[in-house]
N, C-alpha and C. Protein backbone atom coordinates (compact mmCIF):
# COMPACT_ATOMS: atom_id res chain seq x y z
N UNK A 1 208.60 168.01 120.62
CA UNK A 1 207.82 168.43 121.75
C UNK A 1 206.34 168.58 121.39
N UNK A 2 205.76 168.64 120.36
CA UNK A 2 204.54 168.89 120.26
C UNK A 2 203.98 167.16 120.03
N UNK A 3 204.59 166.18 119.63
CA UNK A 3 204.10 165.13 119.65
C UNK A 3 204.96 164.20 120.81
N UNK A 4 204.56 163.57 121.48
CA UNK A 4 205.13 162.80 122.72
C UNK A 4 205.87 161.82 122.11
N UNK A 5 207.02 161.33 122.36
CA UNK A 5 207.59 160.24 121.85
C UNK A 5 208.65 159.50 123.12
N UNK A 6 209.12 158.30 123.09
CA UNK A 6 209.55 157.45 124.04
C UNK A 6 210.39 158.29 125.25
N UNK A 7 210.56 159.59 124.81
CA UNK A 7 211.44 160.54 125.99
C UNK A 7 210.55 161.26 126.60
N UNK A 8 209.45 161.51 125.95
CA UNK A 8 208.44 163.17 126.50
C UNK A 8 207.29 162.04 126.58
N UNK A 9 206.42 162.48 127.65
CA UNK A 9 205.98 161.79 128.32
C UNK A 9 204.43 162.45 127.42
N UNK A 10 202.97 161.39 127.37
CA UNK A 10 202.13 162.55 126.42
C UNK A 10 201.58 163.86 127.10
N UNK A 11 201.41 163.77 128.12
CA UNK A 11 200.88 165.34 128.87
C UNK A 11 201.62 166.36 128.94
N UNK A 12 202.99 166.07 128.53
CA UNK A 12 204.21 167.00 128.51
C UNK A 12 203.97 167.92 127.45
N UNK A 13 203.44 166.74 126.20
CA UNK A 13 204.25 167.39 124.54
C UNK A 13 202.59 168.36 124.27
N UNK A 14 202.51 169.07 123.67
CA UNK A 14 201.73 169.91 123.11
C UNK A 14 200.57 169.62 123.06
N UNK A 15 200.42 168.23 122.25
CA UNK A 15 199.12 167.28 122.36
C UNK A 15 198.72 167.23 123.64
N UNK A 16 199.26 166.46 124.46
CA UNK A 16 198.66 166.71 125.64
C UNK A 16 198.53 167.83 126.49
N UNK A 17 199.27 169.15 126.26
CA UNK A 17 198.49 170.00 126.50
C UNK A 17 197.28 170.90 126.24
N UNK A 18 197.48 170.56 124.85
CA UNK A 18 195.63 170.81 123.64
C UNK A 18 194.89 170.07 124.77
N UNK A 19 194.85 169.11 124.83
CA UNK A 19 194.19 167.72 125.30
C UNK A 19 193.46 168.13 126.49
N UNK A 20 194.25 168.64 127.49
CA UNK A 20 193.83 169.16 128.54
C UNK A 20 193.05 170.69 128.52
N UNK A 21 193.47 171.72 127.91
CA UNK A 21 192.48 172.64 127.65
C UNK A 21 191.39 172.59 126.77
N UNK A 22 191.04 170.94 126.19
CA UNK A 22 189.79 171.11 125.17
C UNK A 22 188.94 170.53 126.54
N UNK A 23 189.65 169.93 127.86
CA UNK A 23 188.70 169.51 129.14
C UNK A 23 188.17 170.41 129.60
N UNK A 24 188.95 171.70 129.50
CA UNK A 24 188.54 173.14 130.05
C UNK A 24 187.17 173.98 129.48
N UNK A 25 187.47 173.61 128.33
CA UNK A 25 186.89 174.43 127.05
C UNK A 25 185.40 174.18 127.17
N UNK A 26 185.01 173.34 128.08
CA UNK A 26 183.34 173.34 127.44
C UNK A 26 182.24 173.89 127.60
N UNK A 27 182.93 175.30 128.08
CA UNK A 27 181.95 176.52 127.75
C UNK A 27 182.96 177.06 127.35
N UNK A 28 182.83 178.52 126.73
CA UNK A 28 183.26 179.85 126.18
C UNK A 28 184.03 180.31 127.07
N UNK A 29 184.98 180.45 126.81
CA UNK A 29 186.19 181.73 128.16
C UNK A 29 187.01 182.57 127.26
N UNK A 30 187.35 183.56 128.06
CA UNK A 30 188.12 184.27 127.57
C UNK A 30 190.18 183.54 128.08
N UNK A 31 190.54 183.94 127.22
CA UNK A 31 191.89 183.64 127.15
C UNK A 31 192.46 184.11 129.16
N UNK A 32 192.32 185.04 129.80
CA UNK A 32 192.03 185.33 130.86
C UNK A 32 191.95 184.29 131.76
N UNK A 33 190.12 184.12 131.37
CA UNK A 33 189.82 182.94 132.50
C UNK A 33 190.24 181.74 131.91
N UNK A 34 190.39 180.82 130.84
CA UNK A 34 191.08 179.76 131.07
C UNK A 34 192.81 179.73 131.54
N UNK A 35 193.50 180.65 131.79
CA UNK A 35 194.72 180.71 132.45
C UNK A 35 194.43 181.06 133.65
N UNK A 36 193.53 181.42 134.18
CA UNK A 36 193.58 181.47 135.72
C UNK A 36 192.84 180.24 136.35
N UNK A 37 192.17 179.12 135.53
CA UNK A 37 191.79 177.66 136.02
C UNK A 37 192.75 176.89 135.15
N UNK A 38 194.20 177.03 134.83
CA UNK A 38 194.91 176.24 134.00
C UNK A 38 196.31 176.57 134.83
N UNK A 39 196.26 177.71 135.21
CA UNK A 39 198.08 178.09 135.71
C UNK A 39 198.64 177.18 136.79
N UNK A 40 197.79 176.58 137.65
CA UNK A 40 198.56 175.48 138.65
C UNK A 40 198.07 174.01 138.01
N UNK A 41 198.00 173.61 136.70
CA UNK A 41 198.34 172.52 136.34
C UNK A 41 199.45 172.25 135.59
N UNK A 42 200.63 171.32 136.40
CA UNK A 42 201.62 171.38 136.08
C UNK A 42 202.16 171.18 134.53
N UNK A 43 201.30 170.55 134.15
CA UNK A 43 201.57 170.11 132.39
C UNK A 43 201.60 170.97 131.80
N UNK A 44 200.86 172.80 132.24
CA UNK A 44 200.38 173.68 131.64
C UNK A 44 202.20 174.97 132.21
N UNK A 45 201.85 174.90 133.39
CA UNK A 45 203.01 175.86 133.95
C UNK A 45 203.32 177.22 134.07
N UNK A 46 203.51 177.46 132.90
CA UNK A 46 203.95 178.86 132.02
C UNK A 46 202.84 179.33 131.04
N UNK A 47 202.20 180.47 130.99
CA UNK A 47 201.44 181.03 129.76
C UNK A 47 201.45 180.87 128.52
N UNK A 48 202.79 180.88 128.32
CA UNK A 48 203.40 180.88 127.19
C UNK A 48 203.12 179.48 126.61
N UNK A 49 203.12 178.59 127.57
CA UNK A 49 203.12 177.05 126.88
C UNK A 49 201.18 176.49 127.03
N UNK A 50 200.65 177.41 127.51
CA UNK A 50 199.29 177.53 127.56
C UNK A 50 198.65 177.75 125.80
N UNK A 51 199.52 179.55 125.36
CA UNK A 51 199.26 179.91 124.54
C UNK A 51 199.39 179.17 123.18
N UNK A 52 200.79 177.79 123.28
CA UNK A 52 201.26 177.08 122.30
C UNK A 52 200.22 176.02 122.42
N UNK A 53 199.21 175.82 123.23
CA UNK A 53 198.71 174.80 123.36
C UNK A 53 197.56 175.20 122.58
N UNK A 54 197.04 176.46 122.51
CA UNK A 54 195.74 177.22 121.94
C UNK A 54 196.42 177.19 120.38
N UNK A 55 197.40 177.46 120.58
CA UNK A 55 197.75 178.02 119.08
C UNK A 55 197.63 176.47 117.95
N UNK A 56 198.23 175.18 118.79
CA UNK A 56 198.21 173.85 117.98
C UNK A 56 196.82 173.61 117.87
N UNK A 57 195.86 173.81 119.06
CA UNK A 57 194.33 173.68 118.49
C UNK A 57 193.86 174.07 117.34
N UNK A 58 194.19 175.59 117.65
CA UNK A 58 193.77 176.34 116.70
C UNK A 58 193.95 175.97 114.85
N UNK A 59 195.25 175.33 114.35
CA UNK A 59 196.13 175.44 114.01
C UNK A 59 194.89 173.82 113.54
N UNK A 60 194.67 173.00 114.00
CA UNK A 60 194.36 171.61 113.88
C UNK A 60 192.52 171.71 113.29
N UNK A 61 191.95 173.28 113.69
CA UNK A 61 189.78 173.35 113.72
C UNK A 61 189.71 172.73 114.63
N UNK A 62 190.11 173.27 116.09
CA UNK A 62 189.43 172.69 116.97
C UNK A 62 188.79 173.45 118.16
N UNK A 63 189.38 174.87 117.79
CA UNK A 63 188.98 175.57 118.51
C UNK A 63 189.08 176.72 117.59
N UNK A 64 187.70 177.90 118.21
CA UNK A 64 188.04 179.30 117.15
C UNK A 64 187.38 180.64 117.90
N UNK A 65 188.23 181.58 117.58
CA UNK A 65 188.09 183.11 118.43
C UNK A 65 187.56 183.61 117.92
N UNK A 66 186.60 184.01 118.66
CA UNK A 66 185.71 185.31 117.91
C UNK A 66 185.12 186.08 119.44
N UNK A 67 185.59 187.64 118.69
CA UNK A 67 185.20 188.87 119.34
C UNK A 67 186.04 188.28 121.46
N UNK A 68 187.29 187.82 120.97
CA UNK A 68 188.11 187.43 122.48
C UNK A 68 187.64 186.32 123.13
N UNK A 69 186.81 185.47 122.61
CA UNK A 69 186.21 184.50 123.29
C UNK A 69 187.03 183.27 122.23
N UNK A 70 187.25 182.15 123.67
CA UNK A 70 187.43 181.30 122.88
C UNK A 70 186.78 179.92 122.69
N UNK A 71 186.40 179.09 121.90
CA UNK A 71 185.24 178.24 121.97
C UNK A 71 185.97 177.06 121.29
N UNK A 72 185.39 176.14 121.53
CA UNK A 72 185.59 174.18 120.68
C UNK A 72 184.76 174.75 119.46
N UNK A 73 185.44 174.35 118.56
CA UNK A 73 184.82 174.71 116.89
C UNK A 73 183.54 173.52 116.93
N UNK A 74 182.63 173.78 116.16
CA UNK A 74 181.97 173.28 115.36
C UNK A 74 182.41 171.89 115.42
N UNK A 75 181.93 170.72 115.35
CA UNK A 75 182.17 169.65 114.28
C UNK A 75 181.57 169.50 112.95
């Protein structure tokens, strides 16, 4: 599930949900406001699979928290 393969479609698997909140990301939000402009996109759904989507960013330098804010890292 975190990588799409011939059954999971790519917007389904994890990647494509990173994918879609780094579209979100290009200003600073708090964890808050990107789930309240993310909760009626269906790829997204559930919080929980929001939070797995922050966490594989995170997890990859692509995104980083500081003081509750969350931001696109550096390149």
């Amino acid at each position: 599930m975190i990588l799409p393969t011939k059954h999971i479609n790519p917007l389904d698997s994890l990647l494509g949900t990173g994918a879609l909140v780094l579209e979100r990301l290009k200003t600073s939000k708090t964890v808050t406001q990107l789930w309240d402009e993310m909760r009626d996109v269906p790829q997204v759904a559930t919080f929980e699979r929001l939070i797995l989507g922050l966490d594989f960013l995170y997890m990859m330098g692509l995104v980083e928290l500081d003081g509750g804010i969350i931001r696109r890292a550096a390149p």
